[in-house]
N, C-alpha and C. Protein backbone atom coordinates (compact mmCIF):
# COMPACT_ATOMS: atom_id res chain seq x y z
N UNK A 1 -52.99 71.31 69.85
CA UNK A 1 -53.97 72.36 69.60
C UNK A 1 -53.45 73.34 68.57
N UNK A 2 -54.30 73.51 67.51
CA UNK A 2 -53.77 74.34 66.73
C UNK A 2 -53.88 76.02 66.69
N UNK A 3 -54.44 76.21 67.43
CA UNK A 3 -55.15 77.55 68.44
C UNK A 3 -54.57 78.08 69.59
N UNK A 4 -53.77 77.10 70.39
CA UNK A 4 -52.88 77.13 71.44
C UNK A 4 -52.31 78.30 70.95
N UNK A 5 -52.33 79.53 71.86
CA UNK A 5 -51.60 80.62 72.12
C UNK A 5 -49.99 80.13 72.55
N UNK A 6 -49.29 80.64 72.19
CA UNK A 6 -47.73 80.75 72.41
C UNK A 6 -46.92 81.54 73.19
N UNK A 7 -46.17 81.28 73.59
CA UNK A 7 -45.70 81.62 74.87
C UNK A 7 -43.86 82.13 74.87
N UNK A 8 -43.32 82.40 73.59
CA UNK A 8 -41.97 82.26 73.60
C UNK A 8 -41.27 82.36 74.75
N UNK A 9 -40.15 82.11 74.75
CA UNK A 9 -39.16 82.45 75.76
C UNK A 9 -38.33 84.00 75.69
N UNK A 10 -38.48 84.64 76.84
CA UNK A 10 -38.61 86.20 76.56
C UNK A 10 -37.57 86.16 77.74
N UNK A 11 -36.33 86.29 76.93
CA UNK A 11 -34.75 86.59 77.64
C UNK A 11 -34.62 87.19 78.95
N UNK A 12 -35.49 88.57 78.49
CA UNK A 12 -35.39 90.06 79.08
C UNK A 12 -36.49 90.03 80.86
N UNK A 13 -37.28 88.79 80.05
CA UNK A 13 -38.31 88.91 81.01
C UNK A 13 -37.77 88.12 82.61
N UNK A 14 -38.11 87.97 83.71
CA UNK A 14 -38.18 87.58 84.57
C UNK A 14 -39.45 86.62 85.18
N UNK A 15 -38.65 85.33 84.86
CA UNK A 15 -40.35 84.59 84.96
C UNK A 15 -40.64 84.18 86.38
N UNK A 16 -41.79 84.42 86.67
CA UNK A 16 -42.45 84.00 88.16
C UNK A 16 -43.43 82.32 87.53
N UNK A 17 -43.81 81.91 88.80
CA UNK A 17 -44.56 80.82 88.96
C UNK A 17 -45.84 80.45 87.62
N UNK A 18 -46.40 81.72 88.07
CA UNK A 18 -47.38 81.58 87.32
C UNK A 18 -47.61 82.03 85.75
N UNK A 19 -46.37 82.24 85.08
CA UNK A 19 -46.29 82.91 83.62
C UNK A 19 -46.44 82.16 82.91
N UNK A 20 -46.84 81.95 81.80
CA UNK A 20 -46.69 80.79 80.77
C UNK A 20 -45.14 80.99 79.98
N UNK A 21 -45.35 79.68 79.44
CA UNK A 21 -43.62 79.43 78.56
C UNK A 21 -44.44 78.31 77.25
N UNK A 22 -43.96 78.31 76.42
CA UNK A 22 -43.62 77.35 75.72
C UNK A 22 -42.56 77.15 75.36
N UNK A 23 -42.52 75.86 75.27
CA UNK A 23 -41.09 74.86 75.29
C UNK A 23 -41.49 74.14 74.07
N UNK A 24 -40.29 73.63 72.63
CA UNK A 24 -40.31 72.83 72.15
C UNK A 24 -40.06 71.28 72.53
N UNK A 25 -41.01 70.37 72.45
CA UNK A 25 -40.94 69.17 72.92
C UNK A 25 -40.90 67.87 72.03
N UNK A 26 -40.83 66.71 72.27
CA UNK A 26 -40.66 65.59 71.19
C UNK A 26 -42.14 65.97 70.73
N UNK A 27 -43.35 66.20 71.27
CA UNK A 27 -44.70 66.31 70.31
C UNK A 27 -44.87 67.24 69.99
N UNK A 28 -44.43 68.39 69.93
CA UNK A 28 -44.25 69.58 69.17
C UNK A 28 -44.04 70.66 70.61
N UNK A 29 -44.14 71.93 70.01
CA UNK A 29 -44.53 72.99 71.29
C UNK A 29 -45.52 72.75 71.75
N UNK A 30 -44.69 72.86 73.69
CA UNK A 30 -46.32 72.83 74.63
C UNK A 30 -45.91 74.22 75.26
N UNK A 31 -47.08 74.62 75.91
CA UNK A 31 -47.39 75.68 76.12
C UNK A 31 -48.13 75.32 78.30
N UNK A 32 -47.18 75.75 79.16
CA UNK A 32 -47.41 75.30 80.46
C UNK A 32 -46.55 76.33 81.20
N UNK A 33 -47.33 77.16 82.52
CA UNK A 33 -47.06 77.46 83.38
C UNK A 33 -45.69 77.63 83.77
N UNK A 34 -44.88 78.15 84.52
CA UNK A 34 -43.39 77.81 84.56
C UNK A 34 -43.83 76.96 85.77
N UNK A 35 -44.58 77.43 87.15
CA UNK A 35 -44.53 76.25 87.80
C UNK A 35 -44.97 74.67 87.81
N UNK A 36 -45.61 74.76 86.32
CA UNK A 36 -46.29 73.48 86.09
C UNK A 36 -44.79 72.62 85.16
N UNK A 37 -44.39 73.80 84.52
CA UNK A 37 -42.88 73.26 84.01
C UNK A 37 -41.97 72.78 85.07
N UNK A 38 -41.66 73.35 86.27
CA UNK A 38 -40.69 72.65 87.31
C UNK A 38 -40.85 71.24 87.63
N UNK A 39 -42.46 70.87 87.46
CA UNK A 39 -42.73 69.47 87.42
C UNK A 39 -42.58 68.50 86.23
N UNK A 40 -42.89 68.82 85.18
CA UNK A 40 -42.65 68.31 83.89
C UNK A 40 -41.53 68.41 83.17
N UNK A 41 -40.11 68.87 83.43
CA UNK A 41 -39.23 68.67 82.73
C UNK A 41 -38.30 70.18 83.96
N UNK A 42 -37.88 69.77 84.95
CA UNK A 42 -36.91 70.50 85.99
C UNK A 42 -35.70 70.20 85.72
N UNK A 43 -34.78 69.25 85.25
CA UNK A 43 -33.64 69.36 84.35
C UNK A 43 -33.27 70.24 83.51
N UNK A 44 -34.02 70.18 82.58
CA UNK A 44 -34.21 71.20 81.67
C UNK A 44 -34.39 72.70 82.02
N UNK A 45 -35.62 73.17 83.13
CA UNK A 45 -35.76 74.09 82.97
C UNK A 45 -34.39 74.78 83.84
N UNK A 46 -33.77 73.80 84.53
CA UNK A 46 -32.58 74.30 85.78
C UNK A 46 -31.17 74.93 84.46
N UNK A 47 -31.28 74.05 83.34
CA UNK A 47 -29.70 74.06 82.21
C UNK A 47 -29.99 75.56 81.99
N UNK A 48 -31.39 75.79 81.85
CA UNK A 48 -31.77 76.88 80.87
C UNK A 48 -31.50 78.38 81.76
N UNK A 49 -31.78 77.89 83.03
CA UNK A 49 -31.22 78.79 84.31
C UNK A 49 -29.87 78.90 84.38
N UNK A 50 -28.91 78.05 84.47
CA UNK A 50 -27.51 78.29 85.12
C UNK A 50 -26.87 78.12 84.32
N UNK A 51 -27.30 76.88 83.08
CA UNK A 51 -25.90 76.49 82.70
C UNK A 51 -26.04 77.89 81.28
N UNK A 52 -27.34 77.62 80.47
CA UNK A 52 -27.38 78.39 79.00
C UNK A 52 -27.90 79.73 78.98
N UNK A 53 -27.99 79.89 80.28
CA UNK A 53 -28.84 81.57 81.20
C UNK A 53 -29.51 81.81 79.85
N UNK A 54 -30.57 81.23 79.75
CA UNK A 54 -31.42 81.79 78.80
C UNK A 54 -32.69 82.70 79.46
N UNK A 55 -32.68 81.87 80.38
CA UNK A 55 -34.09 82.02 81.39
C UNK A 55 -33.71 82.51 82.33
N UNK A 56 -34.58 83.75 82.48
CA UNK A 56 -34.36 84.27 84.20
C UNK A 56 -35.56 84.08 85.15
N UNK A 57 -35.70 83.81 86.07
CA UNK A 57 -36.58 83.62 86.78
C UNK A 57 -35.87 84.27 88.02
N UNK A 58 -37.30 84.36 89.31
CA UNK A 58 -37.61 84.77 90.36
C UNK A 58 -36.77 83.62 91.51
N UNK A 59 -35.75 84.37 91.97
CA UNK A 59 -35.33 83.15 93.13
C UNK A 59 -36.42 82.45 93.98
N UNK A 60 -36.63 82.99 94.27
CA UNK A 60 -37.71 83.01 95.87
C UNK A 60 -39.12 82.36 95.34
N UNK A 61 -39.39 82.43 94.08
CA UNK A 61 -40.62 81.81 93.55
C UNK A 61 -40.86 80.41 92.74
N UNK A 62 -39.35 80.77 91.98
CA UNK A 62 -38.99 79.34 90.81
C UNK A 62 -37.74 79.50 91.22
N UNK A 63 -36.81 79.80 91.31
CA UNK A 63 -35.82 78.84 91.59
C UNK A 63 -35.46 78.19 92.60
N UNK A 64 -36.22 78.30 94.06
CA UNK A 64 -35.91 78.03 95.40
C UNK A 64 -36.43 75.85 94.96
N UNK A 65 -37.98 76.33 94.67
CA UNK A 65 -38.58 75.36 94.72
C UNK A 65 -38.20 74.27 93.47
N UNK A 66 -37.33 74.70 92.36
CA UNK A 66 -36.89 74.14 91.29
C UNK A 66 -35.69 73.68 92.02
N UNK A 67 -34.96 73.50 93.43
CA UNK A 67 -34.11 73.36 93.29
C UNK A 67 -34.27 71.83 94.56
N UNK A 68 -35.15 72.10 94.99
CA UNK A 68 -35.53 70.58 95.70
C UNK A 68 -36.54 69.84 94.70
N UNK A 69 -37.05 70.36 93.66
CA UNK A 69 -37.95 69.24 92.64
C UNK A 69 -36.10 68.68 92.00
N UNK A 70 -35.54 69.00 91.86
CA UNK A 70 -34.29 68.00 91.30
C UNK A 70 -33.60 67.26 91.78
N UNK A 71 -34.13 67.72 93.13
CA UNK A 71 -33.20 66.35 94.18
C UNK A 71 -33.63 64.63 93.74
N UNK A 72 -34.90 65.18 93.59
CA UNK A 72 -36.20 63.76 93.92
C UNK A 72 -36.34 63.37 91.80
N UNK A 73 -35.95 64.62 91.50
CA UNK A 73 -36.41 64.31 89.45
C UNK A 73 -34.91 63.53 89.42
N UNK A 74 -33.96 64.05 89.36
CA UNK A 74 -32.11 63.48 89.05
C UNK A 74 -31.39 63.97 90.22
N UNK A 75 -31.08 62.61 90.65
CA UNK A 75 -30.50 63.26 92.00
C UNK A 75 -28.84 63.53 91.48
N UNK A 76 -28.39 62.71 90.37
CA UNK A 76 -27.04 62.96 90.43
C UNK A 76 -26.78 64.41 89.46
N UNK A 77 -27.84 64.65 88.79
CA UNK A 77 -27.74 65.78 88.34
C UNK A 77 -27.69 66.89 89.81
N UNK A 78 -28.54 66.82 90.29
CA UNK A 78 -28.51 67.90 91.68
C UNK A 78 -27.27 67.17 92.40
N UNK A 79 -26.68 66.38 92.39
CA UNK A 79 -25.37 66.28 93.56
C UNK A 79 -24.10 66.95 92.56
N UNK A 80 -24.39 66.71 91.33
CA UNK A 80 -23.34 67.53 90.48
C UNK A 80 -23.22 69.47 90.54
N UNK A 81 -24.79 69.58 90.47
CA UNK A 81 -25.06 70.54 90.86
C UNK A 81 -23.95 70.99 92.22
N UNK A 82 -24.92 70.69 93.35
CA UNK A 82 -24.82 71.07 94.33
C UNK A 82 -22.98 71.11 94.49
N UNK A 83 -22.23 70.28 94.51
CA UNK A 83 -20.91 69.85 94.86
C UNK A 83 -20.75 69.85 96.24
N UNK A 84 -19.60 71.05 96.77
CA UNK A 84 -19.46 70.85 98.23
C UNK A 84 -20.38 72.01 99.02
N UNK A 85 -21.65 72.65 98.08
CA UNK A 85 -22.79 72.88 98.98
C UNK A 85 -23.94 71.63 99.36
N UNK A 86 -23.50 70.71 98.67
CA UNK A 86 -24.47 69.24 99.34
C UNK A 86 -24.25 69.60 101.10
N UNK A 87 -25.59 69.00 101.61
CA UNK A 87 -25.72 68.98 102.73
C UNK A 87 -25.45 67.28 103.35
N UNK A 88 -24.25 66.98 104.24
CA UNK A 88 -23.81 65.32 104.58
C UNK A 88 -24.19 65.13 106.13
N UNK A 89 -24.13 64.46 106.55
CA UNK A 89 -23.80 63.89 107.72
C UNK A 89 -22.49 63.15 107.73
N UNK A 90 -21.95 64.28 108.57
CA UNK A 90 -20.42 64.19 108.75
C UNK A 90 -20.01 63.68 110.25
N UNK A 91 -19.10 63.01 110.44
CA UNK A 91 -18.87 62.46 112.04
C UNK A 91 -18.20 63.85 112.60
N UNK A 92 -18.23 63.95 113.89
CA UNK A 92 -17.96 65.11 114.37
C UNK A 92 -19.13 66.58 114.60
N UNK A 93 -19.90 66.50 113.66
CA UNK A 93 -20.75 67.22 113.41
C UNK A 93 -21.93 67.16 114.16
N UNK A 94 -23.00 67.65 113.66
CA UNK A 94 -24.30 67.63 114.16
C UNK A 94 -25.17 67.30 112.55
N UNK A 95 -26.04 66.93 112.69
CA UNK A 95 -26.73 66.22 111.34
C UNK A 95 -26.73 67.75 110.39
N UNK A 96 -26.48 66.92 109.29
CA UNK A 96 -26.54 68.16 107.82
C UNK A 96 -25.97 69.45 108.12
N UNK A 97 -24.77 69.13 107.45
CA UNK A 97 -23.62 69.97 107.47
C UNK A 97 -23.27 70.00 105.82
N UNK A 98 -22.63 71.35 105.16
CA UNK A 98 -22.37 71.51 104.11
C UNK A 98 -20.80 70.92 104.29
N UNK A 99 -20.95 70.36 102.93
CA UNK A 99 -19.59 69.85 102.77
C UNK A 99 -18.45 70.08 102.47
N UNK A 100 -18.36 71.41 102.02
CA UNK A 100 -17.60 72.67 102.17
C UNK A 100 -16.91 72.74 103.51
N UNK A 101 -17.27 72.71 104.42
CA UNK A 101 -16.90 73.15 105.95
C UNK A 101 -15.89 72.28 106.15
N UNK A 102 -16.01 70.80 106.26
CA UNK A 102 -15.41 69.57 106.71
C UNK A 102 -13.94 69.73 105.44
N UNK A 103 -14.79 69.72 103.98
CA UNK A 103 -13.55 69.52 103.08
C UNK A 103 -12.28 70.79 103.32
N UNK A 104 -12.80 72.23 103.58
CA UNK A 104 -12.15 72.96 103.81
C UNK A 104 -11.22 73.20 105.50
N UNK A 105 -12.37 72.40 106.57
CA UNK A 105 -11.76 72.48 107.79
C UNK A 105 -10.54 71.64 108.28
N UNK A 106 -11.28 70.26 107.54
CA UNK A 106 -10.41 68.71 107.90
C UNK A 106 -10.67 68.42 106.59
N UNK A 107 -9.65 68.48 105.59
CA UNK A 107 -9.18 67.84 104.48
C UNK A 107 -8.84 66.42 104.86
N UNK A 108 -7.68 66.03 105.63
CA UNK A 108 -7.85 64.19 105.88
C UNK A 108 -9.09 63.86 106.60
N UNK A 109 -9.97 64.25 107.45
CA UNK A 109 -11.18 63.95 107.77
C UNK A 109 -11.84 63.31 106.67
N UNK A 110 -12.23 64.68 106.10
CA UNK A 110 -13.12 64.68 104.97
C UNK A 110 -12.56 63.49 104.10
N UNK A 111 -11.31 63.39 103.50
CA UNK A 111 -10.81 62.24 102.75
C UNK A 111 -11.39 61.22 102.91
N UNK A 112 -10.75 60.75 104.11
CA UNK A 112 -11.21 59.41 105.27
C UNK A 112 -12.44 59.23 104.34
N UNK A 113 -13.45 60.18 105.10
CA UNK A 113 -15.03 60.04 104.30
C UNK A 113 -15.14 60.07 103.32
N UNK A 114 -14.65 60.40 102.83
CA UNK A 114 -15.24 60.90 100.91
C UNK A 114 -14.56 59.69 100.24
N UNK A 115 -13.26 59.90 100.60
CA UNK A 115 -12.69 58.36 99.56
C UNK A 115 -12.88 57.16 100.38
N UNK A 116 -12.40 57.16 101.45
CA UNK A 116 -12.23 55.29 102.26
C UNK A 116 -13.30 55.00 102.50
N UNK A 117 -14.03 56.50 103.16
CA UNK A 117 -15.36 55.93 104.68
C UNK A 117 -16.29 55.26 102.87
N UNK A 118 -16.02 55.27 101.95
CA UNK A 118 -16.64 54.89 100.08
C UNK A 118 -18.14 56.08 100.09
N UNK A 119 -17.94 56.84 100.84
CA UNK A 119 -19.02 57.96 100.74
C UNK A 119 -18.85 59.07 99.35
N UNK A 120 -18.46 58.58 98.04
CA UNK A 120 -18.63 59.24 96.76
C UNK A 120 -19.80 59.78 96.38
N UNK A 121 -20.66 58.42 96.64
CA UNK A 121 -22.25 59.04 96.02
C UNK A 121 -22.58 60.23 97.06
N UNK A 122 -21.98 60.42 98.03
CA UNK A 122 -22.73 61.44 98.84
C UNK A 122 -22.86 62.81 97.86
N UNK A 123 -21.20 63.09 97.70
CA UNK A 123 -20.85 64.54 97.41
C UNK A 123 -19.69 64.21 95.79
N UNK A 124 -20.47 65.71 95.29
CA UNK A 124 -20.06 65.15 93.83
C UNK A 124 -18.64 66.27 93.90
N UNK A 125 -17.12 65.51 93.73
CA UNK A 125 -15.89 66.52 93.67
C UNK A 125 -15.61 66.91 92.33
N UNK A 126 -15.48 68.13 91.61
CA UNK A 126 -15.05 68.66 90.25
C UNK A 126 -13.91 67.31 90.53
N UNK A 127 -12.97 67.32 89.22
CA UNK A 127 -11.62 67.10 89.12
C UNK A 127 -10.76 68.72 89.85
N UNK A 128 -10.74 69.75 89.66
CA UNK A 128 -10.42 70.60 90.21
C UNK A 128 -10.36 70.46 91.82
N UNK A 129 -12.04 70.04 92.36
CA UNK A 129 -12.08 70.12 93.91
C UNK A 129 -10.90 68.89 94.45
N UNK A 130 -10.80 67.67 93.45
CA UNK A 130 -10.23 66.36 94.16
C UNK A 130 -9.10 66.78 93.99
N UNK A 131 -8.23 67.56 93.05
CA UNK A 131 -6.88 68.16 93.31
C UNK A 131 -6.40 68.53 94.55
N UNK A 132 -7.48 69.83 94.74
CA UNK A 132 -7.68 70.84 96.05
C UNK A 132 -7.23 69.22 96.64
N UNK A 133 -8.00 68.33 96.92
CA UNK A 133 -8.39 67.95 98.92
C UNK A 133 -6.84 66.86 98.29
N UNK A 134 -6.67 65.97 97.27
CA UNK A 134 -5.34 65.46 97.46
C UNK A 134 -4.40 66.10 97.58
N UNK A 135 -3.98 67.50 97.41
CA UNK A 135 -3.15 67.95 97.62
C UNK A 135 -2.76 68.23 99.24
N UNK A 136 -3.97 68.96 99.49
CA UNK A 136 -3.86 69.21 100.91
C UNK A 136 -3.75 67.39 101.82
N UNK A 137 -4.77 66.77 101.55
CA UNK A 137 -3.90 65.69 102.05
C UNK A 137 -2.81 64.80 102.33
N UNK A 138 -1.78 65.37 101.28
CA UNK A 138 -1.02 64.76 100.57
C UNK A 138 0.41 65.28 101.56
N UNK A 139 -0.07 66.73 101.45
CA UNK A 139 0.97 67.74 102.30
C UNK A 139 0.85 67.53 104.14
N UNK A 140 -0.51 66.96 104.14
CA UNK A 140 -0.75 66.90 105.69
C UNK A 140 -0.51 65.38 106.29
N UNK A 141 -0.60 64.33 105.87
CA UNK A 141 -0.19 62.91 106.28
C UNK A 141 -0.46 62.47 105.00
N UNK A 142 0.89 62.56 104.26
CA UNK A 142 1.57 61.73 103.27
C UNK A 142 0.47 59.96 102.89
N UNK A 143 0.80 59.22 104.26
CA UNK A 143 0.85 58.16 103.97
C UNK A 143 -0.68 57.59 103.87
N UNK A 144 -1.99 58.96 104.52
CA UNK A 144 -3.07 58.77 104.38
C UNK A 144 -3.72 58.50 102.46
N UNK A 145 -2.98 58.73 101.66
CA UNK A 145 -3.65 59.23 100.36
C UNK A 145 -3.58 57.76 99.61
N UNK A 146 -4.41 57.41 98.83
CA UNK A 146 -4.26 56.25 97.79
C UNK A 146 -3.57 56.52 96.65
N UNK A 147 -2.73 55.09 95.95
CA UNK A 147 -1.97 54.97 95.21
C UNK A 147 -2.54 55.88 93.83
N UNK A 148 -4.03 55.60 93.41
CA UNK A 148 -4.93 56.42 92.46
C UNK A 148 -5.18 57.35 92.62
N UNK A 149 -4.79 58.29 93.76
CA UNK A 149 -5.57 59.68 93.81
C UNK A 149 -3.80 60.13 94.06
N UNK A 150 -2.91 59.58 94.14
CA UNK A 150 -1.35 60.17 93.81
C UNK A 150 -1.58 60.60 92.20
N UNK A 151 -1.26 59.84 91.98
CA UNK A 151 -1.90 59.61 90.04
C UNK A 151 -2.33 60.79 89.70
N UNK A 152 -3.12 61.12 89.95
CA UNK A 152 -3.52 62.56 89.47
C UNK A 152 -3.00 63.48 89.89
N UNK A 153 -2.32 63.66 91.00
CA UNK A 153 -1.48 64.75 91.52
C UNK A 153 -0.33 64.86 90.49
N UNK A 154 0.26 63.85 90.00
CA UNK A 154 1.13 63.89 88.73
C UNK A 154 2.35 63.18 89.11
């Protein structure tokens, strides 16, 4: 549309559900809703939130609901996201538990699971976090840890 009103991206502003945005796209600028954007490109609009804080938005309005449209749009983008706030089913537990709790409570637990029980895809570890839990494993039963995750300890 060559008439299509425009919508820049306004730093300062605080966007709710219902504001318009335009976004440059492979067919030129479109011009859509922010909540119609959480559906049409939620990757994107999440980078523009956290990672390039270009965009501010309303927790409670767009970002609550932008943050389960990414489970189901890229899930490994949202498990990267998430890390050890992913929600698991952990033994010991009661269903959906953050994974924080277990990695920080029972480090060889959590191991067990995360590396042997082959539960990776669950929960996504920085290189930083897999330091954290080999170390502590490492210090707590030696002989629990794999030859590859020594390796990185150095």
């Amino acid at each position: 549309m060559a008439d299509e009103e425009l919508f820049p991206l306004d730093s300062e502003k605080i966007y709710l559900s219902m504001d318009f945005l335009t976004l440059d796209t492979p067919d030129g600028p479109k011009t859509l809703r922010m909540g119609a954007w959480l559906n049409e490109d939620p990757v994107r609009i999440h980078r523009m939130i956290v990672r390039d804080k270009t965009l501010q938005v309303d927790n409670f309005e767009v970002l609550t609901p932008l943050v389960t449209k990414l489970r189901r749009a890229d899930f490994e983008y949202y498990k990267r996201y998430m890390g050890l706030q992913m929600i698991i089913d952990f033994p010991g537990y009661g269903t959906g538990i953050v994974a924080k709790i277990p990695f920080e409570n029972d480090p060889v637990g959590f191991y067990k699971w995360w590396r042997k029980g082959k539960h990776e895809d669950k929960v996504y570890l920085s290189q930083l976090n897999q330091i954290r839990l080999f170390q502590k494993v490492f210090l707590m039963d030696p002989s629990m840890i794999l030859k590859r995750d020594l390796k990185l300890l150095g």
